[in-house]
PDB file of N, CA and C in Angstrom:
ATOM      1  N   UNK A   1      -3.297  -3.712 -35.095  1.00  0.00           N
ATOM      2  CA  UNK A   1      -3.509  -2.517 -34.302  1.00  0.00           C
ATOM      3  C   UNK A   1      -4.103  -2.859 -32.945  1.00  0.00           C
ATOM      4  N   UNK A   2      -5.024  -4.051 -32.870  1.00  0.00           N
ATOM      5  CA  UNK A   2      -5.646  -4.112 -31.875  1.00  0.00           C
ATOM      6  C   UNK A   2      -4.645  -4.992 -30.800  1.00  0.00           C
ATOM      7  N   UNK A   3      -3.825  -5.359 -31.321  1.00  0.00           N
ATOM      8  CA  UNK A   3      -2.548  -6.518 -30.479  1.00  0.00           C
ATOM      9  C   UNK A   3      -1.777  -5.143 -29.797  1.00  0.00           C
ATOM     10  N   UNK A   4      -1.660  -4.177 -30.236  1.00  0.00           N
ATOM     11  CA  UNK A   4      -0.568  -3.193 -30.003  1.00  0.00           C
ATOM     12  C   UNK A   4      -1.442  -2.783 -29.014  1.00  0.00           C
ATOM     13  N   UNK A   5      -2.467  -2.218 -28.691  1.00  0.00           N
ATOM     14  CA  UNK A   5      -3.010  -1.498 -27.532  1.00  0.00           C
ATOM     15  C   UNK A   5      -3.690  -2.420 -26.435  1.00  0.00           C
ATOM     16  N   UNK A   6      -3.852  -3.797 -26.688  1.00  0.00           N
ATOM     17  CA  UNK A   6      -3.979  -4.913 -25.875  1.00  0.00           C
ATOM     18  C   UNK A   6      -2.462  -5.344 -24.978  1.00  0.00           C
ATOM     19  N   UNK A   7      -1.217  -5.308 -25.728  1.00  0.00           N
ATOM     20  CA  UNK A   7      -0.479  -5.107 -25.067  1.00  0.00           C
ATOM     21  C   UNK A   7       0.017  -3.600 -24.407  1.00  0.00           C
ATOM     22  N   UNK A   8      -0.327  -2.666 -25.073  1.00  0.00           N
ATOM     23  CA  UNK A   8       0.237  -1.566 -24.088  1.00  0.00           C
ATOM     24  C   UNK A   8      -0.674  -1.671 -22.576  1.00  0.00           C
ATOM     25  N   UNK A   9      -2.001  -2.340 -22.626  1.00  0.00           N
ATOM     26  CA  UNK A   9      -2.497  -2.235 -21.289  1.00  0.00           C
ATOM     27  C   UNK A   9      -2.334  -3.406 -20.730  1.00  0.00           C
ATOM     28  N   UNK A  10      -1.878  -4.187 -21.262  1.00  0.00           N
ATOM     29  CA  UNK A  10      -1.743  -5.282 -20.301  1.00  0.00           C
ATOM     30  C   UNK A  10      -0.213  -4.817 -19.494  1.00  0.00           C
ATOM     31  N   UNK A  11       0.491  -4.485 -20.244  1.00  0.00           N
ATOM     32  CA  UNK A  11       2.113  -3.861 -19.404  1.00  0.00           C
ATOM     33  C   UNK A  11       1.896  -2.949 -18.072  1.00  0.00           C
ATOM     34  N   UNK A  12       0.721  -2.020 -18.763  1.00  0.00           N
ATOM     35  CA  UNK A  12       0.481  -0.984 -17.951  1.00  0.00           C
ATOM     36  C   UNK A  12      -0.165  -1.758 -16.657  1.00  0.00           C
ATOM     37  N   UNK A  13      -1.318  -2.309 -16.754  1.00  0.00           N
ATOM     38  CA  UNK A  13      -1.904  -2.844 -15.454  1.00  0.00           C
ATOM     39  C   UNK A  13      -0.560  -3.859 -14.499  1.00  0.00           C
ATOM     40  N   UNK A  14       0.257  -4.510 -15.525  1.00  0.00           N
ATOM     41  CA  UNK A  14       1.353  -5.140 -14.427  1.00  0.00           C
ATOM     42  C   UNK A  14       1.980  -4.454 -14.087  1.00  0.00           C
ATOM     43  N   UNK A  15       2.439  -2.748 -14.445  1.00  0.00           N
ATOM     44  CA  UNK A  15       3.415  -1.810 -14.036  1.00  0.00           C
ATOM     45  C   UNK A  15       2.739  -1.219 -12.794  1.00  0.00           C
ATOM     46  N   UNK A  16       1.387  -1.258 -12.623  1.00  0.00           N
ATOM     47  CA  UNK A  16       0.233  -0.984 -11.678  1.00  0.00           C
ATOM     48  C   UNK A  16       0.453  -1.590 -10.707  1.00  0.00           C
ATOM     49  N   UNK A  17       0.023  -2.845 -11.227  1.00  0.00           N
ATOM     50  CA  UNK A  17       0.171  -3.841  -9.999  1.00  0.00           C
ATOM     51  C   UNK A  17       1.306  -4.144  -9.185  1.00  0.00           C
ATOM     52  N   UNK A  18       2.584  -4.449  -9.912  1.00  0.00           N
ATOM     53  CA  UNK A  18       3.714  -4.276  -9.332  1.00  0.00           C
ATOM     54  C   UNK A  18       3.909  -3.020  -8.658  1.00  0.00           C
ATOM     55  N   UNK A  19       3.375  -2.124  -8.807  1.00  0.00           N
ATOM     56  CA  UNK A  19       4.247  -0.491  -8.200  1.00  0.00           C
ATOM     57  C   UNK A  19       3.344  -0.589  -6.759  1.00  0.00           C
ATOM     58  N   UNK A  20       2.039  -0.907  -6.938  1.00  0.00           N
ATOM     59  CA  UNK A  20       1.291  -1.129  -5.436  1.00  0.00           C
ATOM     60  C   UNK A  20       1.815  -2.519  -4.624  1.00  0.00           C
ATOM     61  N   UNK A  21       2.326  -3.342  -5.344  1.00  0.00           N
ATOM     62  CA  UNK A  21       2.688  -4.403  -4.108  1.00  0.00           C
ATOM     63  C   UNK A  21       4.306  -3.747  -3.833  1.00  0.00           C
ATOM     64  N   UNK A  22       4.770  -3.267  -4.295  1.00  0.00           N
ATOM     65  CA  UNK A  22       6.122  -2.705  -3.634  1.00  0.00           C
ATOM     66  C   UNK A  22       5.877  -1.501  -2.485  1.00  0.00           C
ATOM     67  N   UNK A  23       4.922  -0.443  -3.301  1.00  0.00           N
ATOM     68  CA  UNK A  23       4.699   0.590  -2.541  1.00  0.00           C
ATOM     69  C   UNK A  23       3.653   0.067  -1.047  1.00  0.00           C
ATOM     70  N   UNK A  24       3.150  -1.072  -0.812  1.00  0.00           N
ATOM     71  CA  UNK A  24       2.383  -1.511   0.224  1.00  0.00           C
ATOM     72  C   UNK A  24       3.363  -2.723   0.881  1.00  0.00           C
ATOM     73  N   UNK A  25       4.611  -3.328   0.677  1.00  0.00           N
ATOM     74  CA  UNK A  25       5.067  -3.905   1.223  1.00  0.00           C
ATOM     75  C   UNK A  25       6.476  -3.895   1.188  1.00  0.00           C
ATOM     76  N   UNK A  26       7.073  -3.395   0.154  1.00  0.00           N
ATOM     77  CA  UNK A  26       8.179  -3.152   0.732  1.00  0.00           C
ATOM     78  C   UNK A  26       8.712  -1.674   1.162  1.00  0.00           C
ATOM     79  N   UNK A  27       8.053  -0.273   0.255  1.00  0.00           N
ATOM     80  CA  UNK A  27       8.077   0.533   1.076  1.00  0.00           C
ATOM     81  C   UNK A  27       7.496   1.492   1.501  1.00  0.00           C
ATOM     82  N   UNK A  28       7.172   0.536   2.823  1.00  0.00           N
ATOM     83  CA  UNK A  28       5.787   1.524   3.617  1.00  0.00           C
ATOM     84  C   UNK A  28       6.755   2.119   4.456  1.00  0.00           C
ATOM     85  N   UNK A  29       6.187   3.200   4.710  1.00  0.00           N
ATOM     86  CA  UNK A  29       7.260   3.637   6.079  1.00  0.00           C
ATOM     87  C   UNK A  29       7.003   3.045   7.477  1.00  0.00           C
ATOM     88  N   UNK A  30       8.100   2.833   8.445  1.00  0.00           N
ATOM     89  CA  UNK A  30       8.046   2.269   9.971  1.00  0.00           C
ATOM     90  C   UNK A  30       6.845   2.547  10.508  1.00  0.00           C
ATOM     91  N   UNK A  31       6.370   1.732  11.043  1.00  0.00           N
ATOM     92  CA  UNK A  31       5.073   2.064  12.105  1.00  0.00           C
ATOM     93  C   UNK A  31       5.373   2.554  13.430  1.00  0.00           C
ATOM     94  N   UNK A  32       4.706   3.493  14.119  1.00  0.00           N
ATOM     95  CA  UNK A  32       5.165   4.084  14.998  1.00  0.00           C
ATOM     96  C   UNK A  32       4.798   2.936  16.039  1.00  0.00           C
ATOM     97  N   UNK A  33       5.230   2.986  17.364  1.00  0.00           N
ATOM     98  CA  UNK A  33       4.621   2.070  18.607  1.00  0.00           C
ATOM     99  C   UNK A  33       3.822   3.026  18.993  1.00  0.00           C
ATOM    100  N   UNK A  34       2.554   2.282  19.151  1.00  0.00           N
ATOM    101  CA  UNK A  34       1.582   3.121  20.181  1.00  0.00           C
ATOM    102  C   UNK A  34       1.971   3.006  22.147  1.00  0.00           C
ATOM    103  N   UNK A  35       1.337   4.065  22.421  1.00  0.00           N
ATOM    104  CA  UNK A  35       1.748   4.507  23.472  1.00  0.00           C
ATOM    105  C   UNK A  35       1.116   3.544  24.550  1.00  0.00           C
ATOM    106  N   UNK A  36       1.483   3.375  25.615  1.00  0.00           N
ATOM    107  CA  UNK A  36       0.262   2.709  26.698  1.00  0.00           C
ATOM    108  C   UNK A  36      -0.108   3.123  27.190  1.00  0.00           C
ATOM    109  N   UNK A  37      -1.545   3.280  27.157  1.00  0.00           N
ATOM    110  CA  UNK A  37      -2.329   3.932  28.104  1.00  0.00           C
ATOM    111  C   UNK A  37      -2.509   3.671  29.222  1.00  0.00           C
ATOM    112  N   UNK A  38      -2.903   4.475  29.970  1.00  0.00           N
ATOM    113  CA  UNK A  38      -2.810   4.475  31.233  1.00  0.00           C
ATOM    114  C   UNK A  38      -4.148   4.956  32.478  1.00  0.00           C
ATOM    115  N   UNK A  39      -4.931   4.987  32.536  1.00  0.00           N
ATOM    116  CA  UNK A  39      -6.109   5.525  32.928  1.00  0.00           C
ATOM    117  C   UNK A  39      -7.225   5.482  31.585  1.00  0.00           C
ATOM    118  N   UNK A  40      -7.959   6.900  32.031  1.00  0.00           N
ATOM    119  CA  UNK A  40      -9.416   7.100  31.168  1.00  0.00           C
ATOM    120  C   UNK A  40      -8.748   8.245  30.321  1.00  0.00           C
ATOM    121  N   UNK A  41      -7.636   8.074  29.495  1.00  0.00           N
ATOM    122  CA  UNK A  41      -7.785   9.218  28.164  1.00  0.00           C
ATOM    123  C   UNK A  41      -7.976   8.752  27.064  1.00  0.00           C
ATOM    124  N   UNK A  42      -8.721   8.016  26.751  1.00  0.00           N
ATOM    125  CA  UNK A  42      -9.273   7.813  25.399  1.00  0.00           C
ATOM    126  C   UNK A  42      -8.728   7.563  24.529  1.00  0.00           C
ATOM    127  N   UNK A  43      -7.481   7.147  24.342  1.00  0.00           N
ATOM    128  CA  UNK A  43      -6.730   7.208  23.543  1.00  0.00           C
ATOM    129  C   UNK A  43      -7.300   5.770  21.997  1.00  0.00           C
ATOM    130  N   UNK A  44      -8.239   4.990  22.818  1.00  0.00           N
ATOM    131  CA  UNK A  44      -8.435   4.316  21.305  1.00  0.00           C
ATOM    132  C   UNK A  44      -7.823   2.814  21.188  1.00  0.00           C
ATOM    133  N   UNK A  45      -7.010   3.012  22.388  1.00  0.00           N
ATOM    134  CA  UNK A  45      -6.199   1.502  22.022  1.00  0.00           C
ATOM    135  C   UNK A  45      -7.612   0.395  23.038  1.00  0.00           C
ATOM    136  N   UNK A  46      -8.097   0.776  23.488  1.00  0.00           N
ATOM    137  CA  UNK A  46      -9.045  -0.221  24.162  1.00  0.00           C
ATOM    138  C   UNK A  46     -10.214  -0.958  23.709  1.00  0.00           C
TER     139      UNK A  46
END
């Protein structure tokens, strides 16, 4: 009994782990280009 729920979480944490390295590298959505600033608006890129 105790083999059976040692493996259901061990599957589960690799179904985890795998679903976050796909969902963080292969699909993240496009990054936008930031804009260039140009003067004093604050924009953050400085």
């Amino acid at each position: 009994m105790n083999t059976i729920i040692q493996n259901i979480l061990v599957f589960s944490a690799l179904i985890l782990a795998l679903g976050f390295i796909i969902k963080t590298y292969f699909w993240s959505p496009k990054k936008k280009k930031t804009k260039v600033c140009g003067g004093d608006d604050d924009c953050g890129c400085h």
